[in-house]
N, C-alpha and C. Protein backbone atom coordinates (compact mmCIF):
# COMPACT_ATOMS: atom_id res chain seq x y z
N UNK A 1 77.99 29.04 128.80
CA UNK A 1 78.15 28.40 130.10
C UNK A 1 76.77 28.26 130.75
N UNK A 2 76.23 27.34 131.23
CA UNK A 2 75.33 27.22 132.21
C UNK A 2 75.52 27.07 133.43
N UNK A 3 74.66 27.79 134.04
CA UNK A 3 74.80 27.63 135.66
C UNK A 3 74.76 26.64 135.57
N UNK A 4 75.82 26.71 137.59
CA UNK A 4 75.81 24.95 137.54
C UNK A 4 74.90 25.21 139.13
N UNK A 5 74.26 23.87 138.85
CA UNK A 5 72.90 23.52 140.23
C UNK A 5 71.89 24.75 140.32
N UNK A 6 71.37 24.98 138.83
CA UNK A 6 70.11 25.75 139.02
C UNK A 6 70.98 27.30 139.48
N UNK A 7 71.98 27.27 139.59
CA UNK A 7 72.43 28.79 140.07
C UNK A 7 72.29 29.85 139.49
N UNK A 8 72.21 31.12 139.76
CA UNK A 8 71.88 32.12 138.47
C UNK A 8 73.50 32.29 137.73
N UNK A 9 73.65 33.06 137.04
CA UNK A 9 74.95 33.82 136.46
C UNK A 9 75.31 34.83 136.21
N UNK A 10 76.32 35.97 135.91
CA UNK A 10 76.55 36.73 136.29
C UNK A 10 77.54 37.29 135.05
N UNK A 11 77.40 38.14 134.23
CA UNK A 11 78.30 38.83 133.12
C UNK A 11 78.84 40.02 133.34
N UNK A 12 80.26 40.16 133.67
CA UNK A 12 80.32 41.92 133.61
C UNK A 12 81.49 41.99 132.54
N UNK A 13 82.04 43.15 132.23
CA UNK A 13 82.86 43.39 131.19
C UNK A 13 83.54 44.23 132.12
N UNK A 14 84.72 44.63 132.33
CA UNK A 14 85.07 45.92 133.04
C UNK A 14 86.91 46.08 132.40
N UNK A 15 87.24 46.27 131.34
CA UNK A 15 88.52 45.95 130.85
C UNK A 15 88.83 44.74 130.76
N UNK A 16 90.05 44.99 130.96
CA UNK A 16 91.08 43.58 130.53
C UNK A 16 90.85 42.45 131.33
N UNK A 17 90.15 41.07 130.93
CA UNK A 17 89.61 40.12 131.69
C UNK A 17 90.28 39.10 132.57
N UNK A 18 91.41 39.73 132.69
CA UNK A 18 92.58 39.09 133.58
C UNK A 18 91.98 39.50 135.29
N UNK A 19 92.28 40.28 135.16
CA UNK A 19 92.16 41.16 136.67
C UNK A 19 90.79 41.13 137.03
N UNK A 20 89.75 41.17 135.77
CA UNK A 20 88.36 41.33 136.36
C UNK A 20 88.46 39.76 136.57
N UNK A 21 88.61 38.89 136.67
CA UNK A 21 88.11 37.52 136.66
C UNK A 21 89.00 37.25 137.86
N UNK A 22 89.69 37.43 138.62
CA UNK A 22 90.54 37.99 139.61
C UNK A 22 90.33 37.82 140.66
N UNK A 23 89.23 39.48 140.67
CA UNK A 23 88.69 40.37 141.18
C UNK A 23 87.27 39.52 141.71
N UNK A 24 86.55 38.73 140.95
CA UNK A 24 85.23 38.13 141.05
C UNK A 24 85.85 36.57 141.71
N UNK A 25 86.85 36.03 141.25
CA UNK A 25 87.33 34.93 141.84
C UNK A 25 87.29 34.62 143.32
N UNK A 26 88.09 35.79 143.51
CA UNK A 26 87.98 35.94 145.21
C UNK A 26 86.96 36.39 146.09
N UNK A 27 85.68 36.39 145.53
CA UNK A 27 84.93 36.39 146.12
C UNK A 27 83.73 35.18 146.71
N UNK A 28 83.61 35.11 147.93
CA UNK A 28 83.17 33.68 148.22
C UNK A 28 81.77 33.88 147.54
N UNK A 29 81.43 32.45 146.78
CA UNK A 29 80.05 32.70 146.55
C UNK A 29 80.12 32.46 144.97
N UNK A 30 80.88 32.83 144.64
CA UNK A 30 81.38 32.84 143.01
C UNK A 30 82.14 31.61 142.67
N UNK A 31 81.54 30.97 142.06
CA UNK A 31 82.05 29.94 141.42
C UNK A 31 82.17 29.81 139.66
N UNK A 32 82.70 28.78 139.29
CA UNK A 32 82.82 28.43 137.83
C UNK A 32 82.83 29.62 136.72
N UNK A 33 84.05 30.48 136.84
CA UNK A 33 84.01 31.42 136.78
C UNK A 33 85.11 31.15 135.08
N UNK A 34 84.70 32.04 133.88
CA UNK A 34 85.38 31.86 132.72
C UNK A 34 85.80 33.36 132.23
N UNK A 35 86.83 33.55 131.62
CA UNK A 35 86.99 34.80 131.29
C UNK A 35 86.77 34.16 129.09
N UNK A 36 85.92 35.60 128.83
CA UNK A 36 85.52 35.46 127.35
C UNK A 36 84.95 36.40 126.53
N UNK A 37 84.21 36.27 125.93
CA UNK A 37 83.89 37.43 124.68
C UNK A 37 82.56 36.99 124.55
N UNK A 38 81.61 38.57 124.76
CA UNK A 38 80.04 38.55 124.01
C UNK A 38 79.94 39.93 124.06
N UNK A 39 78.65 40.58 123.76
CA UNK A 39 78.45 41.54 122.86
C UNK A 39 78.65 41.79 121.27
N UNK A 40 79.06 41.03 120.71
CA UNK A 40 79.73 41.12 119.30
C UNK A 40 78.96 40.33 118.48
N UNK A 41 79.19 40.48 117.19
CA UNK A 41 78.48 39.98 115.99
C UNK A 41 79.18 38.38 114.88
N UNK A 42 80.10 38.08 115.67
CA UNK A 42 81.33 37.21 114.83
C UNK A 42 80.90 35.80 115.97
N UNK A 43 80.68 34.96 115.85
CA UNK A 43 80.63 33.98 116.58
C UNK A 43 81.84 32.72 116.32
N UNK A 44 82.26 32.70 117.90
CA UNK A 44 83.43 32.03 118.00
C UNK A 44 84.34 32.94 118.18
N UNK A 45 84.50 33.91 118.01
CA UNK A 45 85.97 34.20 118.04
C UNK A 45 87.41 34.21 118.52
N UNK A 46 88.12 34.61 118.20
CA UNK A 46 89.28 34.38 118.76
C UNK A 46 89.78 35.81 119.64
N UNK A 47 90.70 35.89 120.33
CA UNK A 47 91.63 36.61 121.01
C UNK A 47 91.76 37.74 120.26
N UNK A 48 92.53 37.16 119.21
CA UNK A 48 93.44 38.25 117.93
C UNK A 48 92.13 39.04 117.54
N UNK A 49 90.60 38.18 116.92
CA UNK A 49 90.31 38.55 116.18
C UNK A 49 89.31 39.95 117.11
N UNK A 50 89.00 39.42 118.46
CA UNK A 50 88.17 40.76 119.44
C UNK A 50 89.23 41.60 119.30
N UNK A 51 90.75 41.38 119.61
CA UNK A 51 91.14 42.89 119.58
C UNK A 51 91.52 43.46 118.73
N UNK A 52 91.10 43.57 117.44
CA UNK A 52 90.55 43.99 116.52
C UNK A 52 89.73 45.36 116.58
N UNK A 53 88.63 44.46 117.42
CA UNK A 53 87.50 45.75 117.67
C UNK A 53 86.43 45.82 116.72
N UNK A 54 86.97 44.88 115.52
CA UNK A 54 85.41 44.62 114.37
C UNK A 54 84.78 43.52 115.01
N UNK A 55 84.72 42.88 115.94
CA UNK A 55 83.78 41.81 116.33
C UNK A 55 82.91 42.34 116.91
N UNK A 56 82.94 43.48 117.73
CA UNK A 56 81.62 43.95 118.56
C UNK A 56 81.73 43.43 119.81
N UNK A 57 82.91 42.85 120.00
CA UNK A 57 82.60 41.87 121.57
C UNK A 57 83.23 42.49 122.50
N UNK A 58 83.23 42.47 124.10
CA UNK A 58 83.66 42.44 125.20
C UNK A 58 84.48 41.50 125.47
N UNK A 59 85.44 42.00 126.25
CA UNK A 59 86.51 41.05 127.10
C UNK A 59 85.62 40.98 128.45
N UNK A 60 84.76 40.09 128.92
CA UNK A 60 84.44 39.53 129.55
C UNK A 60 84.10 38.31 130.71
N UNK A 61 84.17 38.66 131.85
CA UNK A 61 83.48 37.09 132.98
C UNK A 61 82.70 36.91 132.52
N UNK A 62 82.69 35.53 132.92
CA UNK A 62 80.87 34.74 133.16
C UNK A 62 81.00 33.93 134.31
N UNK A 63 80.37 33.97 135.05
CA UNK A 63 80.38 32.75 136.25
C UNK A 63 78.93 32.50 137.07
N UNK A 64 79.07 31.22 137.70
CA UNK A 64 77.64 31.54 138.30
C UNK A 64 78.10 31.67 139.92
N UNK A 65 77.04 32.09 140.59
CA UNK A 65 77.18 32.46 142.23
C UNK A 65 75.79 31.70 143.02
N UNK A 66 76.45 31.78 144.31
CA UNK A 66 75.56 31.23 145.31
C UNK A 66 74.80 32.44 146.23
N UNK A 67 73.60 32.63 145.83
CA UNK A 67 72.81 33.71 146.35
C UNK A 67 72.83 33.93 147.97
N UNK A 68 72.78 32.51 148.61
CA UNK A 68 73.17 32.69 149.75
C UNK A 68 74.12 33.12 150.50
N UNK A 69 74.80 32.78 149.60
CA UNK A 69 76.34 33.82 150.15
C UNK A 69 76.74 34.95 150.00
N UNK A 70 76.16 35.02 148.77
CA UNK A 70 76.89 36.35 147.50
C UNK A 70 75.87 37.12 146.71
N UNK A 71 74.99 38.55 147.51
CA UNK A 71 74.08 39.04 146.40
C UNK A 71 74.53 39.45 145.42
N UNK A 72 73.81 39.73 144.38
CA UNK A 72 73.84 40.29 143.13
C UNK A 72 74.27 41.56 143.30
N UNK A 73 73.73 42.57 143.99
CA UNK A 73 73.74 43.55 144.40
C UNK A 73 75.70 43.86 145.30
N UNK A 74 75.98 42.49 146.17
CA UNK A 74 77.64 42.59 146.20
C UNK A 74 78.45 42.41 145.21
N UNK A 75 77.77 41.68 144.14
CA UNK A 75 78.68 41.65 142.95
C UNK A 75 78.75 43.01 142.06
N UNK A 76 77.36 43.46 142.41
CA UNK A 76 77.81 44.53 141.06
C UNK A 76 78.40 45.64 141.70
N UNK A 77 78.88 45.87 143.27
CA UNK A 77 79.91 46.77 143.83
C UNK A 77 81.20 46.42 143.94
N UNK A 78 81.47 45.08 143.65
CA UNK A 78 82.64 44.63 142.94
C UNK A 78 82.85 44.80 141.67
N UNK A 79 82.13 45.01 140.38
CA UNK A 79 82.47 45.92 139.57
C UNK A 79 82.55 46.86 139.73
N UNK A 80 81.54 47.74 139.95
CA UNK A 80 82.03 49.05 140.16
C UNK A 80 83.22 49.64 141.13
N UNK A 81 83.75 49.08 142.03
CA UNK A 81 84.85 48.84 142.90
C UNK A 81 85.93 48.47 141.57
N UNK A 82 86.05 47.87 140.76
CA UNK A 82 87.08 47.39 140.15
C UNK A 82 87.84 48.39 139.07
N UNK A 83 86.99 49.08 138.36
CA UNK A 83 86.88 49.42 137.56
C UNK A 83 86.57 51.19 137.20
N UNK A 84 86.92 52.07 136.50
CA UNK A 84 86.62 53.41 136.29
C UNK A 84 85.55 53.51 135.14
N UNK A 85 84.03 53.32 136.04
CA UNK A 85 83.01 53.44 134.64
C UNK A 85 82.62 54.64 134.00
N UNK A 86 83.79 55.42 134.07
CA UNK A 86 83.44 56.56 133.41
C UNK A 86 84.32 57.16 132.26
N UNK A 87 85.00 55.87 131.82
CA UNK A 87 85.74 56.64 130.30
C UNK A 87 85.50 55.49 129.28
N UNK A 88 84.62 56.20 128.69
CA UNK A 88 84.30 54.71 127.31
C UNK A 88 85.36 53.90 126.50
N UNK A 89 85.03 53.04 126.26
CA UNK A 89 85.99 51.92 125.85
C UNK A 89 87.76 52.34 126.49
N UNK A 90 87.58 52.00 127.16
CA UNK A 90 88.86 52.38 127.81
C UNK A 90 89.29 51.76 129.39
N UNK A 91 90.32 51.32 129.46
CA UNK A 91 90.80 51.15 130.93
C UNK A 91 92.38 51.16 130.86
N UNK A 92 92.75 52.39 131.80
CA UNK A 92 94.10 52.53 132.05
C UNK A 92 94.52 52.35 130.28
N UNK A 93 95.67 51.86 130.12
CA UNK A 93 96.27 51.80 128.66
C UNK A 93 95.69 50.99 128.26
N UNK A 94 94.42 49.97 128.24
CA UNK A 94 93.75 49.24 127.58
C UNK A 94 92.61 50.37 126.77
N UNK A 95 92.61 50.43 125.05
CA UNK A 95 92.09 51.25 124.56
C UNK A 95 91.28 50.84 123.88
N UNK A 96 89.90 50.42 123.61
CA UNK A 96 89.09 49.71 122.66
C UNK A 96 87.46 49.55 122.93
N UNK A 97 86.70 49.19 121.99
CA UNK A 97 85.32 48.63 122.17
C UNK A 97 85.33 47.07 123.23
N UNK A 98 86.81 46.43 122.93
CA UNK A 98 86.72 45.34 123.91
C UNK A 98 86.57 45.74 125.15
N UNK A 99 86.87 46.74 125.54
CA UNK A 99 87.02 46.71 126.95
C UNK A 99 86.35 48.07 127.65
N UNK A 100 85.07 47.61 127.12
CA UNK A 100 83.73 49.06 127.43
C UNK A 100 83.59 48.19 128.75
N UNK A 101 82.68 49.18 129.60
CA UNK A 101 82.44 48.48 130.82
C UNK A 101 81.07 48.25 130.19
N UNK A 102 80.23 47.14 131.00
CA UNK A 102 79.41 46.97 130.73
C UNK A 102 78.68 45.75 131.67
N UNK A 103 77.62 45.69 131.91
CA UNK A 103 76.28 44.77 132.54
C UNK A 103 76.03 43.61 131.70
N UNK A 104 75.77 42.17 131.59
CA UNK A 104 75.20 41.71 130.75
C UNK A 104 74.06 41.45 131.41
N UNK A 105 72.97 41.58 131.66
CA UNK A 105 71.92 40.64 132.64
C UNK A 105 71.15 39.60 132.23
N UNK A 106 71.22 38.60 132.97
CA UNK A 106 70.29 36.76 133.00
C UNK A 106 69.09 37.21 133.18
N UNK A 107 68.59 38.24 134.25
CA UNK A 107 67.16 38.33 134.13
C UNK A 107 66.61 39.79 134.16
N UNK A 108 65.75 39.76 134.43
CA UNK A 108 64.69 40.91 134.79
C UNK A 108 65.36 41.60 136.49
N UNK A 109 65.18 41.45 137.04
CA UNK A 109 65.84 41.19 137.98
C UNK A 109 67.18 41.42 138.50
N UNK A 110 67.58 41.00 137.19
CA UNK A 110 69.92 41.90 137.29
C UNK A 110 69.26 42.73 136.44
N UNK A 111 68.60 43.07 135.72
CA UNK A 111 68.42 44.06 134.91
C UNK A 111 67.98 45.17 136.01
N UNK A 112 67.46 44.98 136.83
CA UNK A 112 66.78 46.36 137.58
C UNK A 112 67.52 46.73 138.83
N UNK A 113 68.44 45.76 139.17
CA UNK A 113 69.53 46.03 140.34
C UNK A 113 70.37 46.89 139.42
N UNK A 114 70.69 46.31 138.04
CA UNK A 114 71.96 47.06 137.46
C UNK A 114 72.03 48.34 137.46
N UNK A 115 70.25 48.72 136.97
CA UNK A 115 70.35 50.35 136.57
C UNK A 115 69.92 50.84 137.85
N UNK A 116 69.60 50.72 138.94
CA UNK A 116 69.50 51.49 139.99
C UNK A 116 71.07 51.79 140.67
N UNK A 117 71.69 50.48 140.59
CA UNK A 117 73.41 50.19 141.37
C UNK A 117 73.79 51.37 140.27
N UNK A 118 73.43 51.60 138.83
CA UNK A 118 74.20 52.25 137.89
C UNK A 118 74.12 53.84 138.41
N UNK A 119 73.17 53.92 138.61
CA UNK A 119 72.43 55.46 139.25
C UNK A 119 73.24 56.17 140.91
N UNK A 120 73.05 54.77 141.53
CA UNK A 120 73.80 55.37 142.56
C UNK A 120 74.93 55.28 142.42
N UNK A 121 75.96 54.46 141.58
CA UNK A 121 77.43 54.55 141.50
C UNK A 121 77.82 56.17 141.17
N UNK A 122 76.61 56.62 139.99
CA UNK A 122 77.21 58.05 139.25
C UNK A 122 76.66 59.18 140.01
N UNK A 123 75.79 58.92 140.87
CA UNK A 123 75.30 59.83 141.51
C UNK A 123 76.43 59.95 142.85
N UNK A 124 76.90 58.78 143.38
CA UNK A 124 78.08 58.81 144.43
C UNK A 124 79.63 59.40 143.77
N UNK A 125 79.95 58.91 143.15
CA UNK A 125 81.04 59.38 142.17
C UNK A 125 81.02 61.13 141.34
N UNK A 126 79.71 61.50 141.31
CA UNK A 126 79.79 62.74 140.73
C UNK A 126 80.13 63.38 139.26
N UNK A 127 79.84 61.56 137.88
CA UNK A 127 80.33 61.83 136.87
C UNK A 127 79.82 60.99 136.16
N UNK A 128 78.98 61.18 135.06
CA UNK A 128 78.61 60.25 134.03
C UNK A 128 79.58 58.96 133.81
N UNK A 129 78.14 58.57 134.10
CA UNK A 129 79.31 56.86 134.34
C UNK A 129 78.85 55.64 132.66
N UNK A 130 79.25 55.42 131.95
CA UNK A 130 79.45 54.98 130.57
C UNK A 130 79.00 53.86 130.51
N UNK A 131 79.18 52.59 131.37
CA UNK A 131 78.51 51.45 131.54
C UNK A 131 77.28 51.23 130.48
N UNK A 132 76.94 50.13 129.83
CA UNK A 132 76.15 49.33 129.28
C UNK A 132 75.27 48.60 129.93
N UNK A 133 74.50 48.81 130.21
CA UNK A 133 73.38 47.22 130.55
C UNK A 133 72.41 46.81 129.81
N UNK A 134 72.92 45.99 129.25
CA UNK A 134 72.94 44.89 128.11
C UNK A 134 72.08 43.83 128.48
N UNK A 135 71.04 43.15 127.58
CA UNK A 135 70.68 41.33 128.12
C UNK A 135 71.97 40.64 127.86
N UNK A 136 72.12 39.95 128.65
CA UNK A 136 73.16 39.21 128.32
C UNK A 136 72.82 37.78 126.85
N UNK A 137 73.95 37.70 126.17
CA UNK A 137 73.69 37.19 124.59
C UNK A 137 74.52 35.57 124.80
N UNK A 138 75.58 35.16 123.66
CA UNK A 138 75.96 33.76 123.74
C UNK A 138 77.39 34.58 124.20
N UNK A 139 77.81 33.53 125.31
CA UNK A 139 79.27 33.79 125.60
C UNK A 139 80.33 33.33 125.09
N UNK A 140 81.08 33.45 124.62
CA UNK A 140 82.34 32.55 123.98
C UNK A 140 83.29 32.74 124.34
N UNK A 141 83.90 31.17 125.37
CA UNK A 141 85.11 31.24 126.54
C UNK A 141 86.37 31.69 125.80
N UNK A 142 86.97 32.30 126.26
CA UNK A 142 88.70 32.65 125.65
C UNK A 142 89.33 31.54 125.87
N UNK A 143 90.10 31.17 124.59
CA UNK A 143 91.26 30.07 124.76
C UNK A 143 91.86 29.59 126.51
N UNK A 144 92.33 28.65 126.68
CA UNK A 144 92.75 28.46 127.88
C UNK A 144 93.94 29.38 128.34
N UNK A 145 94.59 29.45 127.21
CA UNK A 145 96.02 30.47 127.94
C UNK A 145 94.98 31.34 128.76
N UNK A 146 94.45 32.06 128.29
CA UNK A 146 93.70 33.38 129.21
C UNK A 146 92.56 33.18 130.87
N UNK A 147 92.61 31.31 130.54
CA UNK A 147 91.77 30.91 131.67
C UNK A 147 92.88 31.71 132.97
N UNK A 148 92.30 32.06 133.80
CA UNK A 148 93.33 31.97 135.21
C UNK A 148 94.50 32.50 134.91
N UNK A 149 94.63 33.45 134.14
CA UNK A 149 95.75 33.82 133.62
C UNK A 149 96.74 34.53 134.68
N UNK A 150 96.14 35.29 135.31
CA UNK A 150 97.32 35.91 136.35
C UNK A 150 97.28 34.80 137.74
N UNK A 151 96.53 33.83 137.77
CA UNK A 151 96.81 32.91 138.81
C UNK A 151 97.78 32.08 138.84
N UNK A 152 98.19 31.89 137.40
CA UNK A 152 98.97 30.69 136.81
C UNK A 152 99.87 31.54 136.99
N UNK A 153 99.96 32.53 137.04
CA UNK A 153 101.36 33.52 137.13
C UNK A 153 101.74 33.98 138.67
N UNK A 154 101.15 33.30 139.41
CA UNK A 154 101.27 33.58 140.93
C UNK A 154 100.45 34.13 141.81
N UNK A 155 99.61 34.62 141.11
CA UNK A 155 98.27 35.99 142.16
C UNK A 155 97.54 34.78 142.61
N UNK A 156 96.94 35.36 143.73
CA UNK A 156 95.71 34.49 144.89
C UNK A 156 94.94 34.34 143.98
N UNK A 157 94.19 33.55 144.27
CA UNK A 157 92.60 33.43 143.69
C UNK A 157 91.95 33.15 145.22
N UNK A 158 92.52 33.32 146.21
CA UNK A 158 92.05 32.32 147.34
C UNK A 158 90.79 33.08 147.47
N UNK A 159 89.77 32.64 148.04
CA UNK A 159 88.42 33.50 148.37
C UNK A 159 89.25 34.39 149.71
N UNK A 160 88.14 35.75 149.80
CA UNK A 160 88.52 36.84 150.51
C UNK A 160 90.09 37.38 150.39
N UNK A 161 90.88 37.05 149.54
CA UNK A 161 91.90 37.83 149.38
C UNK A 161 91.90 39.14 148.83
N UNK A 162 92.76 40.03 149.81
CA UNK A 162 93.16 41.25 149.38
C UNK A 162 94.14 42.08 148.91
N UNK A 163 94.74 40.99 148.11
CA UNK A 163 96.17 41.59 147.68
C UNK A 163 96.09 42.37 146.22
N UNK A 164 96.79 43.52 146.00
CA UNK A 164 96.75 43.93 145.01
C UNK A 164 96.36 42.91 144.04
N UNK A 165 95.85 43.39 142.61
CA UNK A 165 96.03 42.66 141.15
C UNK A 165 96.83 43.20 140.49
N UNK A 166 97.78 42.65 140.48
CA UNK A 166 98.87 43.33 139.01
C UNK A 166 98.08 42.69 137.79
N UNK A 167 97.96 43.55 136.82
CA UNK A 167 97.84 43.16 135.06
C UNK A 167 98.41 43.25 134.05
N UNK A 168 99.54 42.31 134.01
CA UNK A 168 100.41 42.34 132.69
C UNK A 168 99.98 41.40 131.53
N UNK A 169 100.95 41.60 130.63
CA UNK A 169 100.96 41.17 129.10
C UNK A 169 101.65 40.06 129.06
């Protein structure tokens, strides 16, 4: 995906990419937002074949944002807000390498917000926190069923909404 209008972009992994893509949706500032797979060694892949867990990849966002609206620094407390970065490959009954939490970073720059935001998340929390921060690599969008997947099923996407996320199958 490329930013669109020169915008930067933004990779997180935080479980099952339903809810995280959700979660980032509703936030103003965030636009063109894809749920997909990177970290991994298999290019292209499929659905079936990440949860597997031999691809190496993340269930992952990608989207780009409007700085003026939306720091980097609010996004990555919306991951950490979303998400429990402290049990490896794991979220709730989601069990796997797909769904490590993890950073991808575009620059120098998300790279040094990440690991400081990473420091104070575990230093506030009180527990080794597992997170990855990663350069971010090639993304590869998930089939459309998974685009908008819990939107198409009724959940807000509206910007500033605060309604629970349910995440089903």
């Amino acid at each position: 995906m490329a930013s669109s209008q020169d915008r930067p972009l933004a990779t997180f992994a935080a479980g099952c990419f339903w809810s995280v893509e959700l979660a980032f949706k509703r936030i103003p500032g965030v636009d063109h937002i894809q749920v997909g797979y990177t970290g991994g060694q298999v290019a292209n892949p499929s659905y079936a074949q990440v949860c597997t867990g031999q691809t190496g990849h993340a269930e992952a966002v990608q989207f780009d944002y409007d700085p003026s609206v939306v720091s980097y620094n609010r996004l990555l407390q919306a991951f950490w807000d979303k998400h429990d970065a402290t049990t490896l490959n794991r979220q709730g009954g989601d069990i796997g390498t797909q769904y490590r939490s993890a950073i991808f970073y575009h620059s120098d720059e998300q790279k040094q917000l990440a690991e400081a935001s990473k420091q104070e998340h575990q230093a506030d929390i009180g527990k080794p926190v597992v997170t990855e921060i990663v350069p971010a690599g090639k993304f590869y969008p998930a089939e459309e069923t998974h685009q908008a997947y819990l939107e198409k099923r009724g959940q807000s996407a509206r910007k500033g909404c605060s309604d629970p996320i349910r995440c089903y199958g």
